[in-house]
N, C-alpha and C. Protein backbone atom coordinates (compact mmCIF):
# COMPACT_ATOMS: atom_id res chain seq x y z
N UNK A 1 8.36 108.52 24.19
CA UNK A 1 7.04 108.12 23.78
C UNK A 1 6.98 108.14 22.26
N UNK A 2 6.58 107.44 21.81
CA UNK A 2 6.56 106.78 20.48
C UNK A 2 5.40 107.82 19.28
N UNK A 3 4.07 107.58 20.14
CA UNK A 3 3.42 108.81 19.44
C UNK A 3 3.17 109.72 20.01
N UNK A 4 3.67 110.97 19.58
CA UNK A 4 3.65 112.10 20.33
C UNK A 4 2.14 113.09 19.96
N UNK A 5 1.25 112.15 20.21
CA UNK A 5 0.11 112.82 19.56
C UNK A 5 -1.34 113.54 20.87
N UNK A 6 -2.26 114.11 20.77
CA UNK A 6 -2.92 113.88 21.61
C UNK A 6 -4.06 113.48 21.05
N UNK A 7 -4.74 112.20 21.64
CA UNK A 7 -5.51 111.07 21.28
C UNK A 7 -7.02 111.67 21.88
N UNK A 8 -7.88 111.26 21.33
CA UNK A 8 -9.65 111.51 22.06
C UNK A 8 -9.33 111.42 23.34
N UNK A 9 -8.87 109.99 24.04
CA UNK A 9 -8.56 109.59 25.53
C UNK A 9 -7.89 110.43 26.28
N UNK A 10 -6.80 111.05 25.75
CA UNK A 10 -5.94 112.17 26.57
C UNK A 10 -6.58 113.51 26.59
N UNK A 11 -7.12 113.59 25.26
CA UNK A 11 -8.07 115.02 25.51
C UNK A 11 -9.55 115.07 26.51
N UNK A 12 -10.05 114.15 26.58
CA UNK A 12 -10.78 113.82 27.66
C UNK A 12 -10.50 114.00 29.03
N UNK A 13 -9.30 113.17 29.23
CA UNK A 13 -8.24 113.54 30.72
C UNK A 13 -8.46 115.31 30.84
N UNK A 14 -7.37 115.98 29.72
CA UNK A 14 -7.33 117.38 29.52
C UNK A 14 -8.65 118.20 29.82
N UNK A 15 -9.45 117.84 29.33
CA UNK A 15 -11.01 118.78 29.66
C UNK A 15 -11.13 118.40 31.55
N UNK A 16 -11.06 116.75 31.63
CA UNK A 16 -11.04 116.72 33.11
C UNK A 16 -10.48 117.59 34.43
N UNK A 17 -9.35 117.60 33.74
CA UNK A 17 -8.19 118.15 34.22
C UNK A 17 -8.76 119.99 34.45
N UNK A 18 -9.01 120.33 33.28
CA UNK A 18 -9.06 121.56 33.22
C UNK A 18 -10.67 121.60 34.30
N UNK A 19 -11.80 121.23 34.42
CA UNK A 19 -12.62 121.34 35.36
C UNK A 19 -12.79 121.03 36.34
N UNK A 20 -11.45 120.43 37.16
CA UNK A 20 -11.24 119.84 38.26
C UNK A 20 -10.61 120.92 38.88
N UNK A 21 -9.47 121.47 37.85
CA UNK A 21 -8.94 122.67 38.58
C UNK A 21 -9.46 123.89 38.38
N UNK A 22 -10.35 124.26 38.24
CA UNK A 22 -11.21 125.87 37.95
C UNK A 22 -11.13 126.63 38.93
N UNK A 23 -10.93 126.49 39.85
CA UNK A 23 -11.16 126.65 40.96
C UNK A 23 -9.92 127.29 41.75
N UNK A 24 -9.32 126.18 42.38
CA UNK A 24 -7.80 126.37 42.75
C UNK A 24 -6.36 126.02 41.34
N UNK A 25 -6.42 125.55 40.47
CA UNK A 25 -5.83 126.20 39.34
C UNK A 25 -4.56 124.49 39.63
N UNK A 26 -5.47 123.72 39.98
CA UNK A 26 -4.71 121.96 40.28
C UNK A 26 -5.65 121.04 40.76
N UNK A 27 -5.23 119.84 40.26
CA UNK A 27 -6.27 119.08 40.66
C UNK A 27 -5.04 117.43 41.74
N UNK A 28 -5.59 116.83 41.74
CA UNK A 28 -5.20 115.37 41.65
C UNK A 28 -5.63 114.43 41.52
N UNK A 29 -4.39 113.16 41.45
CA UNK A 29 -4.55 111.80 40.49
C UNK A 29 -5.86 111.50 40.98
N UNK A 30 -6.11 111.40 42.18
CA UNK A 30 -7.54 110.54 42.87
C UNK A 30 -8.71 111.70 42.55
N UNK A 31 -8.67 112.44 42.82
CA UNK A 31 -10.13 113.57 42.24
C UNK A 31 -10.33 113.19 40.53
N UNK A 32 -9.38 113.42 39.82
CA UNK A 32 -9.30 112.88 38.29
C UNK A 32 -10.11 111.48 37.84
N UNK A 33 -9.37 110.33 39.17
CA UNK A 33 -9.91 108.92 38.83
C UNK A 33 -11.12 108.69 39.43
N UNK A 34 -11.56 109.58 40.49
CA UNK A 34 -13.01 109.42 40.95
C UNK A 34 -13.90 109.98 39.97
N UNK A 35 -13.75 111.34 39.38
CA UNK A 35 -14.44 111.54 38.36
C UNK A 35 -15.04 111.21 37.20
N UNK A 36 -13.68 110.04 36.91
CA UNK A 36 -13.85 109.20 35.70
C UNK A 36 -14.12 108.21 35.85
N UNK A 37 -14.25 107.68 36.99
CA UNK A 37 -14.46 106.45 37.18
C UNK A 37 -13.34 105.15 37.33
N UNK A 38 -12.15 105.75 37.34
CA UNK A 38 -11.48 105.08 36.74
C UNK A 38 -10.32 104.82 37.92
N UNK A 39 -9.48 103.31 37.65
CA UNK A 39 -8.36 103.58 38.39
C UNK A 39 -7.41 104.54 38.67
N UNK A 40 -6.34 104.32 39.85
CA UNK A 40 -5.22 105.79 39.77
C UNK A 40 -4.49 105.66 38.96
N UNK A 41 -3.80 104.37 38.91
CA UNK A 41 -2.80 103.46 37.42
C UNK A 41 -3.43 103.82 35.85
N UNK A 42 -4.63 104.00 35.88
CA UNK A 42 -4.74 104.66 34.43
C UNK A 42 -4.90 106.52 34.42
N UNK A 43 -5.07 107.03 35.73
CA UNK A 43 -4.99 108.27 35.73
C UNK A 43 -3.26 108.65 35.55
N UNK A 44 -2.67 108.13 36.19
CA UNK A 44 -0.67 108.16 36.05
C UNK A 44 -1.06 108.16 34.75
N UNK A 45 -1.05 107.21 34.38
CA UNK A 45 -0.16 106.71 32.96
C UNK A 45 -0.96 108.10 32.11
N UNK A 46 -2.36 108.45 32.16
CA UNK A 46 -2.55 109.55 30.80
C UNK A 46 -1.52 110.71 31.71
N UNK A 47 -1.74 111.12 33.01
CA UNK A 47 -0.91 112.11 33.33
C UNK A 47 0.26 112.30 33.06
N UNK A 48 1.06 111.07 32.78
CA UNK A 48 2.48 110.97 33.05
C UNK A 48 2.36 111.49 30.96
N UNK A 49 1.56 110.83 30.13
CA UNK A 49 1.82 111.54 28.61
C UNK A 49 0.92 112.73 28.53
N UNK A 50 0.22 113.17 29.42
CA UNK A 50 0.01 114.96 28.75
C UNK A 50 1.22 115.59 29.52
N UNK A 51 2.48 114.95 30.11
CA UNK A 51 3.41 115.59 31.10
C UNK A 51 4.26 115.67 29.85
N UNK A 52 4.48 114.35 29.00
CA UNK A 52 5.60 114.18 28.23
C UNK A 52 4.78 115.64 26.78
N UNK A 53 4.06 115.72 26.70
CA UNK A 53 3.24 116.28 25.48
C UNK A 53 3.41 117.93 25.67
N UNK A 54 3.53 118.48 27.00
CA UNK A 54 3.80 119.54 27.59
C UNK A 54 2.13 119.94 27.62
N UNK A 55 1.66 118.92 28.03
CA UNK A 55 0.14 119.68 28.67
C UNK A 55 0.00 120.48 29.89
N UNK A 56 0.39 119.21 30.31
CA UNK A 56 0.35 119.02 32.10
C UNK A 56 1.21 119.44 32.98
N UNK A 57 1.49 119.64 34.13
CA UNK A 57 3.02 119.69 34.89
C UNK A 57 2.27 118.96 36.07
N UNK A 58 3.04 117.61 36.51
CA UNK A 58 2.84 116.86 37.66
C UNK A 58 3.83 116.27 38.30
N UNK A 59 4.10 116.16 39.34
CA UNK A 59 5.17 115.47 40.55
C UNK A 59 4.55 114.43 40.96
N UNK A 60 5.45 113.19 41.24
CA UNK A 60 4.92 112.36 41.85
C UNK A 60 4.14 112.20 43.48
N UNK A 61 2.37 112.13 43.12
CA UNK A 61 2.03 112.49 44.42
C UNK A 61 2.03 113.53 44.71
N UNK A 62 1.99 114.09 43.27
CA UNK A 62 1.72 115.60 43.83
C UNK A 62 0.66 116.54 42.94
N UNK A 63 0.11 117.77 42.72
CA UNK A 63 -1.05 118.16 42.39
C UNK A 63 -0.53 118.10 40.91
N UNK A 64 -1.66 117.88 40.07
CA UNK A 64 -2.05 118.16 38.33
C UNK A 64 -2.08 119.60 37.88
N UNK A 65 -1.48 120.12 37.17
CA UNK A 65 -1.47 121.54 36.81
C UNK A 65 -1.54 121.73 35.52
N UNK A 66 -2.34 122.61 34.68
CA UNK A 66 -2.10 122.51 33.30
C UNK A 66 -1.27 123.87 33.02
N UNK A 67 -0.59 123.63 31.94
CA UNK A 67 0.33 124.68 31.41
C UNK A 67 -0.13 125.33 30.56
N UNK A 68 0.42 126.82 30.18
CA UNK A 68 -0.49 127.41 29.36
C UNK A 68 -1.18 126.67 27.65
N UNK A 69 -0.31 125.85 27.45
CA UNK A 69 -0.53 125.20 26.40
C UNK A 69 -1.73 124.02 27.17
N UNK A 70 -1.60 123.33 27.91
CA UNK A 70 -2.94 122.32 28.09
C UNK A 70 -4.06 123.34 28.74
N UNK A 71 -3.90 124.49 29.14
CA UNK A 71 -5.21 125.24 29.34
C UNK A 71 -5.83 125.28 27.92
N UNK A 72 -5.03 125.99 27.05
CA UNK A 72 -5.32 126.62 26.04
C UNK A 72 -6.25 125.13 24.84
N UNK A 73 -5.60 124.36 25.00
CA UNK A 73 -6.41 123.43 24.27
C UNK A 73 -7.71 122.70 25.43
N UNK A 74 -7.48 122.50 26.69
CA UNK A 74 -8.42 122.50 27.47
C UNK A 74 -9.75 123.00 26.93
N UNK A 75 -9.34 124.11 27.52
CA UNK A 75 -10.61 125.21 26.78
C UNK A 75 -11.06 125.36 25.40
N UNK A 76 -10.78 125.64 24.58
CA UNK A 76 -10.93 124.97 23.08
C UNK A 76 -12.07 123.50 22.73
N UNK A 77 -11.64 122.94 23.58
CA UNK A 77 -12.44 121.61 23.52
C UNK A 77 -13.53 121.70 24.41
N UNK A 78 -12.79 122.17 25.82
CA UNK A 78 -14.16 122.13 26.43
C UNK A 78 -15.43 122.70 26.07
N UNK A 79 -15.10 124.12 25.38
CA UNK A 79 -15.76 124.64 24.71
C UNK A 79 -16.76 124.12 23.49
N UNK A 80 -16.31 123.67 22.88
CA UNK A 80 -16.42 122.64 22.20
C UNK A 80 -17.80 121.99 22.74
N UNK A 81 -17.24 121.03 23.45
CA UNK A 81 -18.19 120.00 24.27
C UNK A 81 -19.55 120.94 24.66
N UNK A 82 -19.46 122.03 24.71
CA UNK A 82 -20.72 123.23 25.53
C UNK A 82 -21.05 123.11 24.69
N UNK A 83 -20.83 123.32 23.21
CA UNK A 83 -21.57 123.71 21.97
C UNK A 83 -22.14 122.67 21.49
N UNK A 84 -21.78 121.54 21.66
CA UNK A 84 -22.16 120.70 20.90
C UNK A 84 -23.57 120.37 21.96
N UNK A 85 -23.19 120.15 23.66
CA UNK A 85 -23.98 120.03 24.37
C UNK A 85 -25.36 120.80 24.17
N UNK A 86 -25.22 122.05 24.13
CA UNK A 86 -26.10 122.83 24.07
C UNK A 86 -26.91 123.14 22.51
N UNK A 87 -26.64 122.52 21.45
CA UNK A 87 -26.77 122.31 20.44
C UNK A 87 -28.15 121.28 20.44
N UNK A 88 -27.29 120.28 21.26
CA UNK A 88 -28.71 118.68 21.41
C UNK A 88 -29.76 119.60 22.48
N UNK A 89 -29.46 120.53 23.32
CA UNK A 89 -30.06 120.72 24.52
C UNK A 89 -31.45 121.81 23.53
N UNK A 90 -30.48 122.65 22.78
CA UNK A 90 -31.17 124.02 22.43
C UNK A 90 -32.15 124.36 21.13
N UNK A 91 -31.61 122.89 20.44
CA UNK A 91 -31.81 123.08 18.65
C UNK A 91 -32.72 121.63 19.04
N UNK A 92 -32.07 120.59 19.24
CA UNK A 92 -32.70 119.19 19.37
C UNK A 92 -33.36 119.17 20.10
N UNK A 93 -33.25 119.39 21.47
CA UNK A 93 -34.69 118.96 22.31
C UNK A 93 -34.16 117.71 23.51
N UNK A 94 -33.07 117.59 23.31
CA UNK A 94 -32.51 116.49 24.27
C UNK A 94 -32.48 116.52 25.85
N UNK A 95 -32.88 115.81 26.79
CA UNK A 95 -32.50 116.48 28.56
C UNK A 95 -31.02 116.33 28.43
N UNK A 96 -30.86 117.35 29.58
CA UNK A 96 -29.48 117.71 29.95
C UNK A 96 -28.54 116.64 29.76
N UNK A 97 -28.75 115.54 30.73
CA UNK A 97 -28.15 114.26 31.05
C UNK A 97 -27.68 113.61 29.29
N UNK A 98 -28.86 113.79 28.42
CA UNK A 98 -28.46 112.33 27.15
C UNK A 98 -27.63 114.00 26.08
N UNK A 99 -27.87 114.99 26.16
CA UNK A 99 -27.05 115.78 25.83
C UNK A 99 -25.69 116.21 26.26
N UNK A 100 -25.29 115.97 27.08
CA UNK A 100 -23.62 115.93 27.71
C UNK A 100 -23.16 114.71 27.34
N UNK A 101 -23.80 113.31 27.19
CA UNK A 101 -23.43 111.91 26.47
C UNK A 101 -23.07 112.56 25.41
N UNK A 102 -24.05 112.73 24.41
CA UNK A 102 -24.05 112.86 22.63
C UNK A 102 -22.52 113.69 22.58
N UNK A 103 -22.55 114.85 23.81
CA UNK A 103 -21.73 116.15 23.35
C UNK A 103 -19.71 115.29 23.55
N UNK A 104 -20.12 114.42 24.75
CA UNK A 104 -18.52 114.28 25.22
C UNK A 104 -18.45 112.87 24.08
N UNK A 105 -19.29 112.12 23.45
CA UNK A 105 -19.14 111.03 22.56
C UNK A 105 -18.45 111.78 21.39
N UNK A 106 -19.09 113.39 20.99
CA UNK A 106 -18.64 113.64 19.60
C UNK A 106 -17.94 114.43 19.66
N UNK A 107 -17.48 115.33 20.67
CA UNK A 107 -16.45 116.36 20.46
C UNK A 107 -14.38 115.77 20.62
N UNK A 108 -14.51 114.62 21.15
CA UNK A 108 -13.33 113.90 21.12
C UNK A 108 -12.02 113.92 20.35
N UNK A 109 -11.30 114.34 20.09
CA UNK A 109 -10.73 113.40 18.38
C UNK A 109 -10.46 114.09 16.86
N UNK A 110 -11.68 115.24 17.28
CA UNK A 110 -11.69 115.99 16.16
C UNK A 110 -10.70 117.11 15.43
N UNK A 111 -10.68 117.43 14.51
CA UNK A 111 -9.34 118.54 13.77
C UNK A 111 -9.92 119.42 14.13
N UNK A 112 -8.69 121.12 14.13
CA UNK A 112 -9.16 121.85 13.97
C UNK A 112 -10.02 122.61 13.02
N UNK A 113 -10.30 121.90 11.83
CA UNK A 113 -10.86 122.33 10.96
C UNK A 113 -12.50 122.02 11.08
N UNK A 114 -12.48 120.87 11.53
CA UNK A 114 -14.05 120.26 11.58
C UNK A 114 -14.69 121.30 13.29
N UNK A 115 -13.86 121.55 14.38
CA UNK A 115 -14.50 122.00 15.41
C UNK A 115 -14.82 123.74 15.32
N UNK A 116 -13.61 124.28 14.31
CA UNK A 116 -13.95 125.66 13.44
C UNK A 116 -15.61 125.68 12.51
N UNK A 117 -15.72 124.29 11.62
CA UNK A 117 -17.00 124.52 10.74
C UNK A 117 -18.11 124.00 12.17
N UNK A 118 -17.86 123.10 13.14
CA UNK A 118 -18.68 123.19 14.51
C UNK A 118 -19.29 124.53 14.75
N UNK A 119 -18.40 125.84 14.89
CA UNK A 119 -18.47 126.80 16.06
C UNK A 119 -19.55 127.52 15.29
N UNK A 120 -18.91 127.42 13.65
CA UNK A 120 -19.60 128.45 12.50
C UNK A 120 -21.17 127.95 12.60
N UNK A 121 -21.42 126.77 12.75
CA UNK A 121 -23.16 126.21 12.48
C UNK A 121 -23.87 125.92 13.46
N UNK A 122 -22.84 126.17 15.09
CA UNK A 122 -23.53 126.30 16.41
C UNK A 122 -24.20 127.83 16.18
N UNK A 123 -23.16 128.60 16.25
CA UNK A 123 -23.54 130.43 15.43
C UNK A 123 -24.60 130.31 15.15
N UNK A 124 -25.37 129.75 13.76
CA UNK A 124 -25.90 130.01 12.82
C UNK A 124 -27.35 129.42 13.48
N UNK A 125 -26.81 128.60 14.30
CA UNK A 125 -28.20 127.47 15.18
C UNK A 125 -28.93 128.04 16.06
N UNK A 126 -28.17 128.21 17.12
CA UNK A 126 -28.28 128.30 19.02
C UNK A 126 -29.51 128.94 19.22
N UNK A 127 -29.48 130.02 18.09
CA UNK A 127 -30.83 131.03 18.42
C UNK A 127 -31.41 131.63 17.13
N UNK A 128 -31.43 130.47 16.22
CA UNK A 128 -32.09 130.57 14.99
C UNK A 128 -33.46 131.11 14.79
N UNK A 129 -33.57 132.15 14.11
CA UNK A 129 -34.95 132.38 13.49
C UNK A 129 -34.70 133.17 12.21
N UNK A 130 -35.82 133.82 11.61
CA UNK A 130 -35.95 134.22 10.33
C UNK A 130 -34.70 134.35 9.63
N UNK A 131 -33.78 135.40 10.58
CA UNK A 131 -32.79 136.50 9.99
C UNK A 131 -31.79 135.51 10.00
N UNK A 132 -31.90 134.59 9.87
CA UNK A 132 -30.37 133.41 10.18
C UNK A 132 -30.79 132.95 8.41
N UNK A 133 -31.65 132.40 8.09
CA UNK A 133 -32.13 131.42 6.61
C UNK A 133 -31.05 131.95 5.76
N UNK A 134 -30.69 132.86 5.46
CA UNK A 134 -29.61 133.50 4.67
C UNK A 134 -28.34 132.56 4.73
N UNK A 135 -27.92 132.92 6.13
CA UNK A 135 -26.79 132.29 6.79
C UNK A 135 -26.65 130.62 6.41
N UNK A 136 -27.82 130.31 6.85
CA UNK A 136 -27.76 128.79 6.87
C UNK A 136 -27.70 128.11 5.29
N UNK A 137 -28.60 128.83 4.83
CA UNK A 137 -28.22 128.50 3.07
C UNK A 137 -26.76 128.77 2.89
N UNK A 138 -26.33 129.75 2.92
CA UNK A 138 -24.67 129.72 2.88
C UNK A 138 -23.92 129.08 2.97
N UNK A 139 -24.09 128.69 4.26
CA UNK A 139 -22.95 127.43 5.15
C UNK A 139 -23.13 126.24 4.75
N UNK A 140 -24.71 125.80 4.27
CA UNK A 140 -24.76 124.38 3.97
C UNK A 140 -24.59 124.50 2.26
N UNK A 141 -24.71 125.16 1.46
CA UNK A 141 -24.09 125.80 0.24
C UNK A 141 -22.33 125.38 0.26
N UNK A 142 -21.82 126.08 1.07
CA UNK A 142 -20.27 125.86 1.16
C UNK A 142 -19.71 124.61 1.89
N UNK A 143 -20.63 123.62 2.54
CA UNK A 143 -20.30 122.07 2.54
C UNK A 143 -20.55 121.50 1.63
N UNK A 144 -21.20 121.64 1.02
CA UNK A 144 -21.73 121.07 -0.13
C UNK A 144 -20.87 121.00 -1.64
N UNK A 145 -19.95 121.95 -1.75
CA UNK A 145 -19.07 122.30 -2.63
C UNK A 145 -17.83 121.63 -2.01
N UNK A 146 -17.45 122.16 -0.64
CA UNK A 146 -16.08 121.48 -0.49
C UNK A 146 -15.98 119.79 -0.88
N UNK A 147 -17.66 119.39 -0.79
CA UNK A 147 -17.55 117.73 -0.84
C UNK A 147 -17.55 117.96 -2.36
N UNK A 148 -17.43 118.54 -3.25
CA UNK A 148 -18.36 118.37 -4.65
C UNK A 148 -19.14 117.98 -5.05
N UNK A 149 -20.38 118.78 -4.46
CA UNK A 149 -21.42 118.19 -4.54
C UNK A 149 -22.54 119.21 -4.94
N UNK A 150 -23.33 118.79 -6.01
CA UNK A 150 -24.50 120.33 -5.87
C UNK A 150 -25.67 119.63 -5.53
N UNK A 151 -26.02 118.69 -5.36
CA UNK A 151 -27.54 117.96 -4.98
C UNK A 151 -27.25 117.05 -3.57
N UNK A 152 -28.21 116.86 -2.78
CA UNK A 152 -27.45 115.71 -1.73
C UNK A 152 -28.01 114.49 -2.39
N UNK A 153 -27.22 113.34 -2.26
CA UNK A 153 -27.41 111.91 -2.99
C UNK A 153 -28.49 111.80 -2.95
N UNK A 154 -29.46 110.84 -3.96
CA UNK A 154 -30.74 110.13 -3.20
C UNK A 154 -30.63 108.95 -2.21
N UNK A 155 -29.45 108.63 -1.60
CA UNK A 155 -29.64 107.64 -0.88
C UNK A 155 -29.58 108.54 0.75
N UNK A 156 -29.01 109.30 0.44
CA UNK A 156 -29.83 110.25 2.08
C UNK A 156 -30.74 111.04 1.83
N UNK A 157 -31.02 111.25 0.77
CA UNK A 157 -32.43 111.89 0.61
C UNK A 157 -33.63 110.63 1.19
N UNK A 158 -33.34 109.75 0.67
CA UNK A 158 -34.20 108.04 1.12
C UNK A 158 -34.68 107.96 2.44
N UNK A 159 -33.44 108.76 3.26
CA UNK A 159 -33.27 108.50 4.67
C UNK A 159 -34.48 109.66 5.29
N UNK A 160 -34.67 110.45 4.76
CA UNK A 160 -35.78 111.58 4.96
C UNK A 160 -36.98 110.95 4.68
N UNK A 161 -36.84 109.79 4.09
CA UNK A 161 -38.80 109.48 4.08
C UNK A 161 -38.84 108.32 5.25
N UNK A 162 -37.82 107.74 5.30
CA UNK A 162 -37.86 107.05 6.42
C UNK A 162 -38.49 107.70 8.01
N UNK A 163 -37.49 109.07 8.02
CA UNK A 163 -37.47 109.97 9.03
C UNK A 163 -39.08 109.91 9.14
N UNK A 164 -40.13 110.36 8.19
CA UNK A 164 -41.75 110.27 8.23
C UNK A 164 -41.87 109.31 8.52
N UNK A 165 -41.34 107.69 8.25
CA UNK A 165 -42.02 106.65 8.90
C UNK A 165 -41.84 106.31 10.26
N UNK A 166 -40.83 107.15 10.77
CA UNK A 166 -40.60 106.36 11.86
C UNK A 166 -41.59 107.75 13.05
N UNK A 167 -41.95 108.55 12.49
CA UNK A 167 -42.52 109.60 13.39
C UNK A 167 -44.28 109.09 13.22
């Protein structure tokens, strides 16, 4: 396999994978492709590269298993996906349903660095009140520098008066 990478699409499979088998600790190709909607020919083919990637362990026609390494990033992400879910659910105001969209659209794809500054400003969110303002000045203080930046532009500042027109 040419790129030996794992892509948004395969990590998607991987979270699948990992909540299909919670249970009995394996899943298969057809539980996978019913879930997703998707054919068995595109469930093979991601199975057959989280096999080559050392995610997965699968036999032909035979059950999906993740290895300690595709648990371990499994979970990581899936995790992930909760936070972000529960983020639109807890902070935003979103129903369940358009919050698991937003959460599995944006947690995809991402570095470890960006789903680390994720976990730090879910923290700082989930159950925000008084004793957090400290915190949150901090964190958005220390994005603000890594970009070099000490003011935010006026062209997203712009976007805040809009925000009043459209309410």
């Amino acid at each position: 396999m040419a790129d030996k990478k794992l892509t948004p699409a395969l990590e998607n499979y991987l979270v699948t994978i990992y909540k299909l088998s919670k249970n009995d600790g394996v899943t298969r190709v057809s539980e996978i492709a019913k879930v997703k909607n998707v054919s068995y020919p595109s469930v093979t083919t991601a199975v057959k590269k989280l096999a080559e990637l050392g995610y997965v362990e699968h036999q032909r026609y035979g059950f999906v298993k993740l290895t300690r390494k595709g648990r371990r990033v499994a979970v990581t992400i899936h995790n992930g996906e909760l936070r972000v879910k529960y983020f639109f659910m807890y902070v935003i105001g979103f129903p369940e349903k358009w919050a698991q969209q937003a959460a599995e659209l944006l947690i995809y794809g991402l570095d470890s660095e960006t789903r680390r500054q994720l976990r730090r400003f879910y923290a700082i969110m989930i159950d925000f009140d008084e004793t957090k303002t400290e915190k949150l000045i901090k964190f958005l203080k220390q994005q603000r520098e890594k970009l070099g930046i000490k003011n935010v532009p006026k062209e997203a500042l712009k976007l805040k008066i809009r925000l009043k027109e459209d309410d």
